[in-house]
Protein backbone atom coordinates (compact mmCIF):
# COMPACT_ATOMS: atom_id res chain seq x y z
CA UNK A 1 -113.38 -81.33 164.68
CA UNK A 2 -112.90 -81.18 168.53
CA UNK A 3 -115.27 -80.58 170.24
CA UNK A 4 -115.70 -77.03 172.87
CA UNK A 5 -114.77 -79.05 176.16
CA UNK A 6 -111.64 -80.72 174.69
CA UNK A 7 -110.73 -77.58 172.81
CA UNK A 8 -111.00 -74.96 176.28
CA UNK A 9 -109.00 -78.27 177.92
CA UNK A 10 -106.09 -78.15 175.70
CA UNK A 11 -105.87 -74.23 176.02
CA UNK A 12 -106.19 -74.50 179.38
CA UNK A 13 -103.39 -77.05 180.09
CA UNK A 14 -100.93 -76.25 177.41
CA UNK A 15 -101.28 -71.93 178.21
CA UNK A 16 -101.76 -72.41 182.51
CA UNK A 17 -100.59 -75.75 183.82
CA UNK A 18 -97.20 -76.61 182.57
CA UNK A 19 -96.05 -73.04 182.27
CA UNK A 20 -96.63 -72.97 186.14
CA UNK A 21 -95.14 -76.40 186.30
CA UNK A 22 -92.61 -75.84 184.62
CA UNK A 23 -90.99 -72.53 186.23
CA UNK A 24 -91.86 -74.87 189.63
CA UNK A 25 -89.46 -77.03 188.32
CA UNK A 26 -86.77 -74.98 187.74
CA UNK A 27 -87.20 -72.52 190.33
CA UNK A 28 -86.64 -76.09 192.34
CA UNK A 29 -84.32 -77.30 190.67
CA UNK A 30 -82.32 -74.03 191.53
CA UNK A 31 -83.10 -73.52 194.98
CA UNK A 32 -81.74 -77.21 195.24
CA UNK A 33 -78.68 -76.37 193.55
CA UNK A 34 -78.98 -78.25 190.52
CA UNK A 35 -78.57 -75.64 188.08
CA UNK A 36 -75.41 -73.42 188.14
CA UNK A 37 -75.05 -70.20 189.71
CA UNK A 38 -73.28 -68.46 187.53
CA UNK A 39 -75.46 -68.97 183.97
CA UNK A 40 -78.58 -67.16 183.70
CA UNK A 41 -79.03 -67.58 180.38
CA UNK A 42 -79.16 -71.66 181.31
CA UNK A 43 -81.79 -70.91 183.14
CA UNK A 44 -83.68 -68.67 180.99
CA UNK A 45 -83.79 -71.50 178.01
CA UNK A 46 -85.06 -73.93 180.41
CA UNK A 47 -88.19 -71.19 181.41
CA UNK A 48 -88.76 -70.61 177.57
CA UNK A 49 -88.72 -73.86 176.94
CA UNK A 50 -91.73 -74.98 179.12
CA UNK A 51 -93.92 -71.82 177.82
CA UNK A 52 -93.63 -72.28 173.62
CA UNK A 53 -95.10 -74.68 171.84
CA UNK A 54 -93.68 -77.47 170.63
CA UNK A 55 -92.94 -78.15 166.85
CA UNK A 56 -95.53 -81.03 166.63
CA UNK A 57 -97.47 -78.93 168.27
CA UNK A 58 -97.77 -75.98 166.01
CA UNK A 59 -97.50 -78.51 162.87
CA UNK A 60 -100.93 -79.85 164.65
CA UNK A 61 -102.18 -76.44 164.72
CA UNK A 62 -101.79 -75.76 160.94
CA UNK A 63 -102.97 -79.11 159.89
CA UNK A 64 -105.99 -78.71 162.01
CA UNK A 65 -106.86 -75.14 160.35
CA UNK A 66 -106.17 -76.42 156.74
CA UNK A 67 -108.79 -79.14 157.04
């Protein structure tokens, strides 16, 4: 079982930090002209994809409450 520390970590990280690194990046990457103008939903996909979990992730998630 994790322990509290490593568990309040991983929630902290995965829900605050790269969420708010990842819009940085695109909002960057956009300002600098890397992504196009014209193709909003482009840039919505590469938002969502920085603020849902991963599949590994949410397998992890069910294996951990199963055990």
């Amino acid at each position: 079982m994790l322990g509290l520390r490593t568990t309040v970590a991983i929630i902290f990280t995965r829900l605050l930090i790269i969420p708010t690194v990842g819009i940085g990046i695109v909002l960057l990457a956009k300002r600098l002209g890397f992504l196009p103008a014209d193709n909003q939903l482009f840039e919505f996909v590469l938002l969502l994809q920085h603020s849902m979990p991963t599949s590994i992730l949410a397998g992890d998630k069910k294996h951990i409450k199963t055990a």
